[in-house]
N, C-alpha and C. Protein backbone atom coordinates (compact mmCIF):
# COMPACT_ATOMS: atom_id res chain seq x y z
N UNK A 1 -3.06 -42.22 19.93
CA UNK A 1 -1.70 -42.48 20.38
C UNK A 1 -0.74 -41.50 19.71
N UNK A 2 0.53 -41.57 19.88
CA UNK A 2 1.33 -40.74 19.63
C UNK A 2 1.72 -40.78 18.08
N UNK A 3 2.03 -42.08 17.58
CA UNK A 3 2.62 -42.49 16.60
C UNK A 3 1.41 -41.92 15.36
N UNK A 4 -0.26 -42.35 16.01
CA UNK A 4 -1.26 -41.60 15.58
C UNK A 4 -1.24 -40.06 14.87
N UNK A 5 -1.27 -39.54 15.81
CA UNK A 5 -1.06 -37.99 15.65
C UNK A 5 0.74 -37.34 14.83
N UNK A 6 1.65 -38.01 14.81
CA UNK A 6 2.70 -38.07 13.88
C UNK A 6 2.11 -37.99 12.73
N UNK A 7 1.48 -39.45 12.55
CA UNK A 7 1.05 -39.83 11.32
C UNK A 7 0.22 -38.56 10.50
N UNK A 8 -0.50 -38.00 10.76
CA UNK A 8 -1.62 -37.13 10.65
C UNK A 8 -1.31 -36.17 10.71
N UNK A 9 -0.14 -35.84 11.18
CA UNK A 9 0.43 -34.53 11.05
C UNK A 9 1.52 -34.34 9.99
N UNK A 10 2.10 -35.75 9.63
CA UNK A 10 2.72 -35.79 8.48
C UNK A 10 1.92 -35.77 6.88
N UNK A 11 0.62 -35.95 7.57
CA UNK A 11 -0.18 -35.74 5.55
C UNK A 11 -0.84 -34.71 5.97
N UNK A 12 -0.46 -33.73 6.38
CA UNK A 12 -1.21 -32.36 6.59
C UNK A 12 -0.05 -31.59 5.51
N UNK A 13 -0.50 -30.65 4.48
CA UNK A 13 -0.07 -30.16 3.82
C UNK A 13 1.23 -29.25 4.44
N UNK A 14 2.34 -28.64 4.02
CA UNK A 14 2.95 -27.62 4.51
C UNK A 14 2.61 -26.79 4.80
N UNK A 15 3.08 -26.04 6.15
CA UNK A 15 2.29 -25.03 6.99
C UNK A 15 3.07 -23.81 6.02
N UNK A 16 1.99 -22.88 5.53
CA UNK A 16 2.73 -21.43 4.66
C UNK A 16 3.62 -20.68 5.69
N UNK A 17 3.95 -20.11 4.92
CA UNK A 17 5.10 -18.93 5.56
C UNK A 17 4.27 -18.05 6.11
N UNK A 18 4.46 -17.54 7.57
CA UNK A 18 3.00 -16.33 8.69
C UNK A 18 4.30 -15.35 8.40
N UNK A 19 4.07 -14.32 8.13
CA UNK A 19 5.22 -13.42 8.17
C UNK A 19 4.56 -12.30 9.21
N UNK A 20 5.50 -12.29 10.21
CA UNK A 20 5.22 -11.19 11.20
C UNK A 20 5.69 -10.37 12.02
N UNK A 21 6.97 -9.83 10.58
CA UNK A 21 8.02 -8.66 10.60
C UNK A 21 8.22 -8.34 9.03
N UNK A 22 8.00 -7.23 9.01
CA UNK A 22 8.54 -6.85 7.31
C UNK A 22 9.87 -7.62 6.79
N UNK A 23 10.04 -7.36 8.28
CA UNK A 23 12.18 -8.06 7.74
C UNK A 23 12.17 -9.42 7.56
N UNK A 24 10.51 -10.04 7.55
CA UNK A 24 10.98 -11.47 7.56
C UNK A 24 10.42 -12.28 6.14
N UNK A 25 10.21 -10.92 5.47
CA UNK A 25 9.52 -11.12 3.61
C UNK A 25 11.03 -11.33 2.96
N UNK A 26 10.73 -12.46 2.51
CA UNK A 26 12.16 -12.40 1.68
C UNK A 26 12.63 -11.36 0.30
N UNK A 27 13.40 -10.77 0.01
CA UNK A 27 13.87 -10.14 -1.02
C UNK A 27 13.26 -10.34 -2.47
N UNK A 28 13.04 -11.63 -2.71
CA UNK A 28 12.66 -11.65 -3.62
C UNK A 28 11.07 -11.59 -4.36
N UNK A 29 10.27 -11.52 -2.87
CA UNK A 29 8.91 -11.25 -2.83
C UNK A 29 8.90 -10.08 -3.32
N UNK A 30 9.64 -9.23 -2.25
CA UNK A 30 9.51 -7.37 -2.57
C UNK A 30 9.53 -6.96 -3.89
N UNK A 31 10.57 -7.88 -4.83
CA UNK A 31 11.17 -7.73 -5.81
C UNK A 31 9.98 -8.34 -6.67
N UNK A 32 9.66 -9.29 -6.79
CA UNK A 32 8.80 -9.68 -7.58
C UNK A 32 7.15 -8.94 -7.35
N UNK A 33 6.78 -8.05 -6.39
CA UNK A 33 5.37 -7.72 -6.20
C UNK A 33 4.77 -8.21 -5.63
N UNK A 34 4.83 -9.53 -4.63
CA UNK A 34 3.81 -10.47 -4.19
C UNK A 34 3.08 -9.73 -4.00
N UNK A 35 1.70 -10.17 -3.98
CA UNK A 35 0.50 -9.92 -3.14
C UNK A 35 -0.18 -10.90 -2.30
N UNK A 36 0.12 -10.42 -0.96
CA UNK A 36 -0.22 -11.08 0.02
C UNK A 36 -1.83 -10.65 0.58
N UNK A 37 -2.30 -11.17 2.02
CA UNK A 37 -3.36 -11.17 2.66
C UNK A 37 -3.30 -10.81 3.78
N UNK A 38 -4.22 -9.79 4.36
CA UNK A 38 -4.01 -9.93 5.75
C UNK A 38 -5.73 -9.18 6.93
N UNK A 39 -5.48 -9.52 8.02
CA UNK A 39 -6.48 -8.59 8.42
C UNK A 39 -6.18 -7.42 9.28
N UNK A 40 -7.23 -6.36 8.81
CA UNK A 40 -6.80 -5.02 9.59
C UNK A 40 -7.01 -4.89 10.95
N UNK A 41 -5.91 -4.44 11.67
CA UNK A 41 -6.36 -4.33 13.27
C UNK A 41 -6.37 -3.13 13.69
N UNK A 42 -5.33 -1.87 13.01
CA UNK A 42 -5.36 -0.53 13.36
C UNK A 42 -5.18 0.65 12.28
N UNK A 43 -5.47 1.71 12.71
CA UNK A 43 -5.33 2.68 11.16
C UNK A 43 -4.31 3.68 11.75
N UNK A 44 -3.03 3.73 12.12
CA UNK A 44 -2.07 5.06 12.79
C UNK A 44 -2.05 5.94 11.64
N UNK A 45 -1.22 7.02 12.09
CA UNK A 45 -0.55 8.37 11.29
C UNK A 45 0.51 7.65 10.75
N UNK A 46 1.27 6.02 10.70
CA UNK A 46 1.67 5.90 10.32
C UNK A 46 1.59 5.08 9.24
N UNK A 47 0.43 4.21 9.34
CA UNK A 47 -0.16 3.71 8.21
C UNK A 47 -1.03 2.36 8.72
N UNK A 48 -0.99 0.99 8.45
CA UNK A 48 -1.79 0.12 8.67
C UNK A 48 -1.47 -0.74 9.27
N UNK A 49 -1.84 -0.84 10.41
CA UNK A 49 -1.59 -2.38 10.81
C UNK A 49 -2.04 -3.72 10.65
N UNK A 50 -1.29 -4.21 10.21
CA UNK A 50 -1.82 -5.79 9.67
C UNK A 50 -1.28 -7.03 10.11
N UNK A 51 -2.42 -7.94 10.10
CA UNK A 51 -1.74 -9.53 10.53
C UNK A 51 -2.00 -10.35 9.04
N UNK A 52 -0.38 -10.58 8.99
CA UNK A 52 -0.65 -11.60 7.50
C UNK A 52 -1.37 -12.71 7.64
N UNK A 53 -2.28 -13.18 6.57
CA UNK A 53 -2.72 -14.35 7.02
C UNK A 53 -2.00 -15.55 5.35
N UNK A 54 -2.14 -16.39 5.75
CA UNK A 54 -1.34 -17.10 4.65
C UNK A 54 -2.36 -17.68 3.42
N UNK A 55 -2.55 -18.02 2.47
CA UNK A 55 -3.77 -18.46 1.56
C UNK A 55 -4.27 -19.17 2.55
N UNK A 56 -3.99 -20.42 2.77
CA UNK A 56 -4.30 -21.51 3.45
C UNK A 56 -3.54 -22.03 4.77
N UNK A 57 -4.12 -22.03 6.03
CA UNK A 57 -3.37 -22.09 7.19
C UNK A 57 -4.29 -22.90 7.80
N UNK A 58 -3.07 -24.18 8.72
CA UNK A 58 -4.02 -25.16 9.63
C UNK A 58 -3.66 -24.95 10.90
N UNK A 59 -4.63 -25.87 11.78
CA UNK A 59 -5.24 -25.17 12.92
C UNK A 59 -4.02 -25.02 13.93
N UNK A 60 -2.53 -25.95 13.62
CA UNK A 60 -1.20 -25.75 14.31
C UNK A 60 -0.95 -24.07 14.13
N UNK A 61 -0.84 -23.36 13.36
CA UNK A 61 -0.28 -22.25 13.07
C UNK A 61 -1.39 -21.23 14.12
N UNK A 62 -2.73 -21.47 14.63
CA UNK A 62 -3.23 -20.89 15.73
C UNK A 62 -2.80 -20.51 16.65
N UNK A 63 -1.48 -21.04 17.06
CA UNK A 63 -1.22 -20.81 18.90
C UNK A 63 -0.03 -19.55 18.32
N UNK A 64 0.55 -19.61 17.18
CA UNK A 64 1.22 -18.81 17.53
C UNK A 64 0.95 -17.25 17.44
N UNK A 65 1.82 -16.41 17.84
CA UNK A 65 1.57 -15.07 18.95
C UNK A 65 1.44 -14.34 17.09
N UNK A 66 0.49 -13.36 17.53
CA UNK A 66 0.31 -12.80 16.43
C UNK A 66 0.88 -11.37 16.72
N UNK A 67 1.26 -11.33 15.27
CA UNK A 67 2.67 -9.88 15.20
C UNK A 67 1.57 -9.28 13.93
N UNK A 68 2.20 -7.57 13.75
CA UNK A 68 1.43 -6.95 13.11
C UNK A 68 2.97 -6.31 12.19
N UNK A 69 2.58 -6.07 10.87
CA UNK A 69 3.12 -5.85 9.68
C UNK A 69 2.51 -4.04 9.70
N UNK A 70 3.86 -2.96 9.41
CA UNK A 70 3.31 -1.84 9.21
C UNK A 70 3.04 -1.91 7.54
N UNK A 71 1.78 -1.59 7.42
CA UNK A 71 1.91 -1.47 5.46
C UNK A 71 1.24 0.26 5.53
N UNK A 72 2.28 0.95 4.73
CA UNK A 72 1.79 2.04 4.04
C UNK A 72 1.17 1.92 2.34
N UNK A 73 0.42 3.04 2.30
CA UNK A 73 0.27 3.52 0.81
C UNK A 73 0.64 3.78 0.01
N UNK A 74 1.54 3.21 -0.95
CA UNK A 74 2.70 3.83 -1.26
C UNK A 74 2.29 4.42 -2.65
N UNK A 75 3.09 5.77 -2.73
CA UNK A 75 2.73 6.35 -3.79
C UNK A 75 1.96 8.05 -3.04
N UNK A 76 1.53 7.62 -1.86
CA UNK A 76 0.61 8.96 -1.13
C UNK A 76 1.16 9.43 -0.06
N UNK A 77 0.51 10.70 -0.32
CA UNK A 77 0.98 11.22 0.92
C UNK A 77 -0.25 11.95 1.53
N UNK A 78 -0.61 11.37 2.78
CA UNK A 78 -1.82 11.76 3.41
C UNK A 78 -2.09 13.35 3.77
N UNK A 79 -2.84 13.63 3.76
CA UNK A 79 -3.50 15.29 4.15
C UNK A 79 -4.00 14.55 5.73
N UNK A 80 -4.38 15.56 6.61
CA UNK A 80 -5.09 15.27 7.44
C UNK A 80 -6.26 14.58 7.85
N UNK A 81 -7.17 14.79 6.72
CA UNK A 81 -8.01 14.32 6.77
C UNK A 81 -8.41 12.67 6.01
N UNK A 82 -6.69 11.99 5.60
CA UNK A 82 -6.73 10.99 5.36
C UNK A 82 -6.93 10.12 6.07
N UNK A 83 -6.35 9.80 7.00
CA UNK A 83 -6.70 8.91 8.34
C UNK A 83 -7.96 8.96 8.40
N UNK A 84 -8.64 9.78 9.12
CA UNK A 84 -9.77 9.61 9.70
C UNK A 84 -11.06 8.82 8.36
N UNK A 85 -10.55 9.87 7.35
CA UNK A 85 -11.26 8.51 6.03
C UNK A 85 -11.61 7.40 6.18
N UNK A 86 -9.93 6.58 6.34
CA UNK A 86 -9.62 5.36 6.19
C UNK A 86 -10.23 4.67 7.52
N UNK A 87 -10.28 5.26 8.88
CA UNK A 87 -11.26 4.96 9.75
C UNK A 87 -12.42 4.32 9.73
N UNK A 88 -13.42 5.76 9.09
CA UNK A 88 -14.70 5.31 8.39
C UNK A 88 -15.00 4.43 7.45
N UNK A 89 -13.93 4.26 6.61
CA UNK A 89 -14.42 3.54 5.56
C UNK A 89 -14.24 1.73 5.89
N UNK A 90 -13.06 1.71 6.37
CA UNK A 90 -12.74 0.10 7.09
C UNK A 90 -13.47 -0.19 8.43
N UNK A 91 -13.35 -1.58 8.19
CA UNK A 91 -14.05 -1.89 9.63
C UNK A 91 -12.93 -3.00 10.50
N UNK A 92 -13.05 -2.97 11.78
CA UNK A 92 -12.12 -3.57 12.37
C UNK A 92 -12.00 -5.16 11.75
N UNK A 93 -11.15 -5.65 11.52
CA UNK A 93 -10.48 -7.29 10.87
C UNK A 93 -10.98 -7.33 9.85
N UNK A 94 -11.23 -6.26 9.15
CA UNK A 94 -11.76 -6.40 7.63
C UNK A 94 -10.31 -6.93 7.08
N UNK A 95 -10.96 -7.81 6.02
CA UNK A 95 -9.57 -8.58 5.03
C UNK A 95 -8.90 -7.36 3.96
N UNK A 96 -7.26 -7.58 4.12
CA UNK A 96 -7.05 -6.43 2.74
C UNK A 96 -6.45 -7.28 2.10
N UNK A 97 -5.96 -7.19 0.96
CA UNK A 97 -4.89 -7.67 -0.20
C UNK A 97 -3.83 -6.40 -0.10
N UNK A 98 -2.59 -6.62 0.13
CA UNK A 98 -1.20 -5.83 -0.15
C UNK A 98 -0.66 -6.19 -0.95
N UNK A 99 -0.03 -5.62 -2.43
CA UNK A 99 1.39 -6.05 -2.68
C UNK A 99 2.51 -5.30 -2.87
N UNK A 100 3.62 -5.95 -2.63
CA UNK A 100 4.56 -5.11 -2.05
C UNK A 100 5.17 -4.86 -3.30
N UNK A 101 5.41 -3.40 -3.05
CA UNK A 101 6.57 -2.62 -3.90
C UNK A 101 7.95 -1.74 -3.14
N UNK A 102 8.03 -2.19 -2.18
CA UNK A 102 9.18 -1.98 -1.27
C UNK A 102 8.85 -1.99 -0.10
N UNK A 103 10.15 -1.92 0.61
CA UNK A 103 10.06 -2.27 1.86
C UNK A 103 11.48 -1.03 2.53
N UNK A 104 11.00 -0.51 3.78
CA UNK A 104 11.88 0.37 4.34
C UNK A 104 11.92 0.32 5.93
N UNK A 105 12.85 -0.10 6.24
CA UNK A 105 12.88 -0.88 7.54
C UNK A 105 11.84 -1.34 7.98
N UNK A 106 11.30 -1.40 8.45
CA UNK A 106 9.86 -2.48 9.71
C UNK A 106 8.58 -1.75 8.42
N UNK A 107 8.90 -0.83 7.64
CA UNK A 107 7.63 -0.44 7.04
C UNK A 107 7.20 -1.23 5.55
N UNK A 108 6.08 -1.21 5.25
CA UNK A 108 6.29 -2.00 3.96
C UNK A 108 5.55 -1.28 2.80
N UNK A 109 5.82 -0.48 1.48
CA UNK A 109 5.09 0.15 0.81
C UNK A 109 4.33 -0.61 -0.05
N UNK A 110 3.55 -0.44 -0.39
CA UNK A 110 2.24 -1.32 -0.83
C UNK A 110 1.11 -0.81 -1.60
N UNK A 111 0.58 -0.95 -2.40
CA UNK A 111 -1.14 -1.31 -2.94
C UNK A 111 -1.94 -1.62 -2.13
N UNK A 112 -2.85 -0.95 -1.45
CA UNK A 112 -4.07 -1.84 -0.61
C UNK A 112 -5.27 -1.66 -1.21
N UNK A 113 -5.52 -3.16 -0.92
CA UNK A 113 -6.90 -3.10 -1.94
C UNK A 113 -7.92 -4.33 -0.98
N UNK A 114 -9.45 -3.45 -1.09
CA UNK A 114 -10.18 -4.06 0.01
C UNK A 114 -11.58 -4.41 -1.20
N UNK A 115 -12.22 -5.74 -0.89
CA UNK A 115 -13.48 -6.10 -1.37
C UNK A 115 -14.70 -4.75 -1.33
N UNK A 116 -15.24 -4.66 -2.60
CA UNK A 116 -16.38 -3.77 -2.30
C UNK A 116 -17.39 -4.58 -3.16
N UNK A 117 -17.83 -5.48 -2.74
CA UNK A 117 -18.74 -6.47 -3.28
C UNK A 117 -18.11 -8.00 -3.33
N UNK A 118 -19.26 -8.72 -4.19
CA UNK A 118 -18.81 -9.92 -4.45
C UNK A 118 -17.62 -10.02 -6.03
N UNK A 119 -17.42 -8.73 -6.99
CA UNK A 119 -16.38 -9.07 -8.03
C UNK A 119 -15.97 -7.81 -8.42
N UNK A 120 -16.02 -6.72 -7.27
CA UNK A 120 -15.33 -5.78 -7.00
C UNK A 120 -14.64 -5.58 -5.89
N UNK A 121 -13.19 -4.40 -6.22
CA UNK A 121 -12.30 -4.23 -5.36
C UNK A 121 -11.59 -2.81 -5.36
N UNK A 122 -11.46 -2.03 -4.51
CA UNK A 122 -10.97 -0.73 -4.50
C UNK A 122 -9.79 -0.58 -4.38
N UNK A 123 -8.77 0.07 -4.87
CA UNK A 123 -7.21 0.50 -4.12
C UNK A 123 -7.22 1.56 -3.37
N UNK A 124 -7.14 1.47 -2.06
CA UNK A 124 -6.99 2.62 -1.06
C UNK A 124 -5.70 3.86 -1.70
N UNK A 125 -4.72 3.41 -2.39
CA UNK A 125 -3.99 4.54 -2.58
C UNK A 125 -4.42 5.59 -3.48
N UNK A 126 -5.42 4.60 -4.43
CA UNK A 126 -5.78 5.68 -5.53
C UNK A 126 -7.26 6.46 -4.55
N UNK A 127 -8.05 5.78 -4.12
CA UNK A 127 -9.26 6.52 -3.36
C UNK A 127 -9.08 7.72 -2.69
N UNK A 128 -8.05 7.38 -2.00
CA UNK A 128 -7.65 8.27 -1.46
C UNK A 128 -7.23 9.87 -1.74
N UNK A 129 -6.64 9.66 -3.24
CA UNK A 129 -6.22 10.84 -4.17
C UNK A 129 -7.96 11.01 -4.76
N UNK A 130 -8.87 10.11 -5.31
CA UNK A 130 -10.18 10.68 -5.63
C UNK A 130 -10.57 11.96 -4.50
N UNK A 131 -10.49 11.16 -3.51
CA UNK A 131 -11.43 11.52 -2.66
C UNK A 131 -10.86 13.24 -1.96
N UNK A 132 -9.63 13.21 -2.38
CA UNK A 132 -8.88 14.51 -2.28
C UNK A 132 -8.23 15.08 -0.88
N UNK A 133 -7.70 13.64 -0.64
CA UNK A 133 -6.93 13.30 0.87
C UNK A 133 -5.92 13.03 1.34
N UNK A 134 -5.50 13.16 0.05
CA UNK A 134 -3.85 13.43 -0.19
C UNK A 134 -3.17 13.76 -1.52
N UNK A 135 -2.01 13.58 -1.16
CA UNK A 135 -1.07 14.36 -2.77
C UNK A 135 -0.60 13.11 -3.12
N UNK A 136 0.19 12.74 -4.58
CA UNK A 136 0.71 11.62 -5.10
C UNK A 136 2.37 12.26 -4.36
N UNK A 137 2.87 10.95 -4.65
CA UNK A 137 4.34 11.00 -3.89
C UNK A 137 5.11 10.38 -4.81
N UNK A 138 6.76 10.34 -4.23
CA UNK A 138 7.26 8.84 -5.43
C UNK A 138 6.79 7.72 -4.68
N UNK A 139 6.71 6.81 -5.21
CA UNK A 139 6.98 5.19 -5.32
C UNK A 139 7.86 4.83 -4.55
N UNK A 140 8.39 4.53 -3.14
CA UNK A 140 9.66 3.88 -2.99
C UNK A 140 9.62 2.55 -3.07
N UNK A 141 10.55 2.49 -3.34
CA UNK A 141 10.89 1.05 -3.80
C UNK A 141 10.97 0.14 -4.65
N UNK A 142 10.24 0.62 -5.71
CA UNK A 142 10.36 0.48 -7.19
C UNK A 142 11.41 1.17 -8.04
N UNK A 143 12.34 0.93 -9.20
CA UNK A 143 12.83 1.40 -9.88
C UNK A 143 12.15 2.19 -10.77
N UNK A 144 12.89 3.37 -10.80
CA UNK A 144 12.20 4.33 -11.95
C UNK A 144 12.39 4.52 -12.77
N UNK A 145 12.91 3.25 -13.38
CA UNK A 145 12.87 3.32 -15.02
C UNK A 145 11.80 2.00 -15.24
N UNK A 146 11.65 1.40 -14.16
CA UNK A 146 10.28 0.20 -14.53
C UNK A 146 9.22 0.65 -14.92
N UNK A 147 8.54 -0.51 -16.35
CA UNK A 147 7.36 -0.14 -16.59
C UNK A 147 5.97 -0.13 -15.33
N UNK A 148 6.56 -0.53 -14.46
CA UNK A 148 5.28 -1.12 -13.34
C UNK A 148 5.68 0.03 -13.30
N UNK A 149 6.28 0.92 -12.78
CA UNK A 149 7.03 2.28 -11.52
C UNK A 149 5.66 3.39 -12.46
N UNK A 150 6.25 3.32 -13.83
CA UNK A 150 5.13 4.66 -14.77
C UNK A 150 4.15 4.25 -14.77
N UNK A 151 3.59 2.92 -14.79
CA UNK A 151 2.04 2.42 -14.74
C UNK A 151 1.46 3.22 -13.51
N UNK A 152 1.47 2.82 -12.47
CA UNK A 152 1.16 2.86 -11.26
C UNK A 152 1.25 4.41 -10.64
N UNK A 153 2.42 5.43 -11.24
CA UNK A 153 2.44 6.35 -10.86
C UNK A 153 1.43 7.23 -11.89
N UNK A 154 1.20 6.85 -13.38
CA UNK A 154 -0.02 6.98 -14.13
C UNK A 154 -0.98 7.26 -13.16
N UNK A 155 -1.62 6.20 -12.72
CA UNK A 155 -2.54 5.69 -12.41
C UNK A 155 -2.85 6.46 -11.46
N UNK A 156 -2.38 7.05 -10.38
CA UNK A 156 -2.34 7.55 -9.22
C UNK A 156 -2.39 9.56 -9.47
N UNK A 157 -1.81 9.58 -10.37
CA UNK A 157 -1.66 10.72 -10.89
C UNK A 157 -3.04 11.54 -11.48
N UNK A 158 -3.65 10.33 -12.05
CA UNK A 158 -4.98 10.73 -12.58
C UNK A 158 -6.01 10.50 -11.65
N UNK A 159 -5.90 9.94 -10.56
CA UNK A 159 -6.94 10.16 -9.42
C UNK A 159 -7.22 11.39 -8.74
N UNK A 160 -5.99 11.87 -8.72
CA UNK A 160 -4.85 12.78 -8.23
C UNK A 160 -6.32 14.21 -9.18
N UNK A 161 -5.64 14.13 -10.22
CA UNK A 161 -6.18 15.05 -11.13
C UNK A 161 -7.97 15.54 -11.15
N UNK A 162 -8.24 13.91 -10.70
CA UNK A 162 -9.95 13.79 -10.73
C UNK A 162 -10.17 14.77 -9.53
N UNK A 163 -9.85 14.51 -8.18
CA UNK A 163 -9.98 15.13 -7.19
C UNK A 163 -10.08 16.52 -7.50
N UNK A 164 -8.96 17.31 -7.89
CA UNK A 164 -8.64 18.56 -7.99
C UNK A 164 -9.82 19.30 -8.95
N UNK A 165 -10.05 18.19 -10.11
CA UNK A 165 -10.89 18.77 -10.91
C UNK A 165 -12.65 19.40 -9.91
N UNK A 166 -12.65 18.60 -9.39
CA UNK A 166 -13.69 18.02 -8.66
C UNK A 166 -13.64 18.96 -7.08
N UNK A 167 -12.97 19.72 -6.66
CA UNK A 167 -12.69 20.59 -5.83
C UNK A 167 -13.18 20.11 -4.56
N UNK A 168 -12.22 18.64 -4.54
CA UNK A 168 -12.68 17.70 -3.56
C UNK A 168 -11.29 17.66 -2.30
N UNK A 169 -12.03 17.81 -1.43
CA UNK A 169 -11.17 17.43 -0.10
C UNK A 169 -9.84 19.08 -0.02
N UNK A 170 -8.79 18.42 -0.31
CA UNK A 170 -7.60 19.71 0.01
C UNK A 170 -7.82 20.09 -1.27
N UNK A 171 -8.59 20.21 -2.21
CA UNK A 171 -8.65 20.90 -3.40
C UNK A 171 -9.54 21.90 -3.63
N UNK A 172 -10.91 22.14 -2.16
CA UNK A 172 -12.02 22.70 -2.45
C UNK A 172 -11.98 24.14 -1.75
N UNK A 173 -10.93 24.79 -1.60
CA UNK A 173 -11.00 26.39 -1.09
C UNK A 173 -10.05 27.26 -2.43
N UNK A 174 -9.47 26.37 -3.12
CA UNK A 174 -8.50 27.36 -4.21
C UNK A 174 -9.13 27.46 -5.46
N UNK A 175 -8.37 28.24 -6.40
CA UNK A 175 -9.14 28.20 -7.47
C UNK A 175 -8.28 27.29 -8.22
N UNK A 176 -9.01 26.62 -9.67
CA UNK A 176 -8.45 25.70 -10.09
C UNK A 176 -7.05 25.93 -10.78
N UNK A 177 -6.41 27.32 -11.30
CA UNK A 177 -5.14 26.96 -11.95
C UNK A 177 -4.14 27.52 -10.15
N UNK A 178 -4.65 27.82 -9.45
CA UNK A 178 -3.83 28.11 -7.98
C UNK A 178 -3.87 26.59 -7.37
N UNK A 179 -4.56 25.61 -7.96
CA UNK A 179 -4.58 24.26 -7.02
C UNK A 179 -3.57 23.07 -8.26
N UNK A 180 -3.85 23.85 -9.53
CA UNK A 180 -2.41 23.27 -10.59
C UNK A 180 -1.34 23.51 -10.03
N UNK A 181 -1.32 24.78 -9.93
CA UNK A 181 0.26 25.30 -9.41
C UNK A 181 0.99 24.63 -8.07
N UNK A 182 0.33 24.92 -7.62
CA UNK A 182 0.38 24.16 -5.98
C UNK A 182 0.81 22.73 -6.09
N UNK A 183 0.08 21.73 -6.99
CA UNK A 183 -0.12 20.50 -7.09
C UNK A 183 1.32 20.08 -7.67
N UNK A 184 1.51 21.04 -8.67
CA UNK A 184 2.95 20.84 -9.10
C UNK A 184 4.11 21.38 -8.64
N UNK A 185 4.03 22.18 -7.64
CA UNK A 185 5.20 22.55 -6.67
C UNK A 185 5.00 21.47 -5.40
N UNK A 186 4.11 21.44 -5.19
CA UNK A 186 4.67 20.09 -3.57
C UNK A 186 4.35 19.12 -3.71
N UNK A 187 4.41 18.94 -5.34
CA UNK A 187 4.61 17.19 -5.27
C UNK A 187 5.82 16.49 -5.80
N UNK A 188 6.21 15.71 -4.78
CA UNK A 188 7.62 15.58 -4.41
C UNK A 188 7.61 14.25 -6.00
N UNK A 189 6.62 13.83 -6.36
CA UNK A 189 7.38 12.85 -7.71
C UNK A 189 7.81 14.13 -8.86
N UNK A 190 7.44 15.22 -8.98
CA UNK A 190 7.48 15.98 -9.79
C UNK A 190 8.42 16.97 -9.62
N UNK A 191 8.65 16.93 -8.53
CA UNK A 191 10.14 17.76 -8.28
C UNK A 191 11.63 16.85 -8.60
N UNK A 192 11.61 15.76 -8.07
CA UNK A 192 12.42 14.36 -8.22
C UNK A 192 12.69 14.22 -10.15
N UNK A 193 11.43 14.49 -10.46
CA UNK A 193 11.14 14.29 -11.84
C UNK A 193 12.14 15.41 -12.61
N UNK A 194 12.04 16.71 -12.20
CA UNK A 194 12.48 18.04 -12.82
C UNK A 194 14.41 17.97 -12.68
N UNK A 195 14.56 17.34 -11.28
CA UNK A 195 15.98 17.19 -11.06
C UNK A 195 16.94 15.83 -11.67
N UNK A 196 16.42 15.07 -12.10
CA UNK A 196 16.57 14.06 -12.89
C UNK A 196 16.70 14.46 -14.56
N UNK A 197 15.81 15.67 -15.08
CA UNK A 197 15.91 16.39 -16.16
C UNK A 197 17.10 17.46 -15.83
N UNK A 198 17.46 18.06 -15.16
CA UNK A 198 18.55 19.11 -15.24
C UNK A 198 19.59 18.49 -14.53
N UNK A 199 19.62 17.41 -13.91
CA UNK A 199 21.26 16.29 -14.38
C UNK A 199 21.24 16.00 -15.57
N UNK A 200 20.32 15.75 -16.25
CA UNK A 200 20.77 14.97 -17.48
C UNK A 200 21.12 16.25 -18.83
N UNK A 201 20.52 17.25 -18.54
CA UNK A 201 20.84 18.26 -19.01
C UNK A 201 22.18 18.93 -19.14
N UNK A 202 22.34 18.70 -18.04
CA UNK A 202 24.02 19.39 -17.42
C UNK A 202 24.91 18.46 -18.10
N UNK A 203 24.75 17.29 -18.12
CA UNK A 203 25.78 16.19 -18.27
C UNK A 203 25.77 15.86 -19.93
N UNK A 204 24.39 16.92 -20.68
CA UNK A 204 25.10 16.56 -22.51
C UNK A 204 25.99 17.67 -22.68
């Protein structure tokens, strides 16, 4: 009966938040880092398409229309031969973990990190710099005086480094102090970095 199904739908736990527009993450997620869930449906030139899924979701939240979340890499900047990587290496509705470190209109910058076993897990932004398939970038969306902002750009930096050492991917036709040089002229955290030193220069 009706009064039945009320009933039963009233001791069903709260249905989570499905988010299925960047614009519809509240501020203070972005701000705090959440890390959310979702599954992969496409790999563009522009980055990932994803359907959030919530920790725990009941079978009401099924009917509704499923929307896709753009999440980039944030911190990278793809070479050509990044995409097609990320192709091979994912498989269609494979599960990722995102968490957000900004957000820029409909796009969302992020950490992605996918299961590679049962108590391992990879970050696509840093693999990506191993594997020598792109350059490190800034961070948007993080403040750059945060300790997370230098952790993370650490972190990325030395993947960054492994690659090059390793004369892997866009690193394997130059020689190694012509792929230093290079590395430190078009990479845009390190230019950002140099102009931030000669304001502050100018201004003692």
């Amino acid at each position: 009966c009706f009064q039945c199904v009320c009933s039963l739908l009233l001791r069903l736990p709260l249905t989570p938040i499905l988010f299925t527009s960047a614009l519809d993450i509240p501020v203070e997620f972005v701000e705090k880092n959440v890390k959310l869930r979702g599954t992969l449906h496409h790999i563009t030139e522009k980055g990932l398409e994803v359907e959030h899924i919530p920790i725990s979701i009941p079978f009401i939240t099924s009917i509704q229309r499923k929307c896709l979340l753009l999440v980039r890499l944030a911190g990278v900047e793809l070479a050509p031969g990044g995409t097609a990587w990320l192709r091979q290496e994912l498989k269609p509705r494979q599960m990722v973990w995102f968490q957000l470190l900004g957000r820029e209109d409909s796009a969302l910058e992020c950490l992605v990190l996918v299961n590679k076993g049962r108590f391992l897990s990879m970050c696509l932004n840093e693999e990506i710099l191993r594997q020598g398939l792109g350059r490190t970038a800034r961070i948007e969306g993080l403040h750059h005086d945060s300790r997370l902002y230098w952790k993370l750009q650490k972190r990325l930096l030395q993947a960054e480094l492994r690659a090059l050492k390793k004369n892997k991917g866009i690193w394997k036709e130059e020689s190694y102090s012509e792929r230093i040089r290079d590395s430190i002229a078009n990479n845009k955290f390190v230019r950002t970095l140099k102009e931030f030193v000669d304001h502050a220069v100018r201004r003692t």
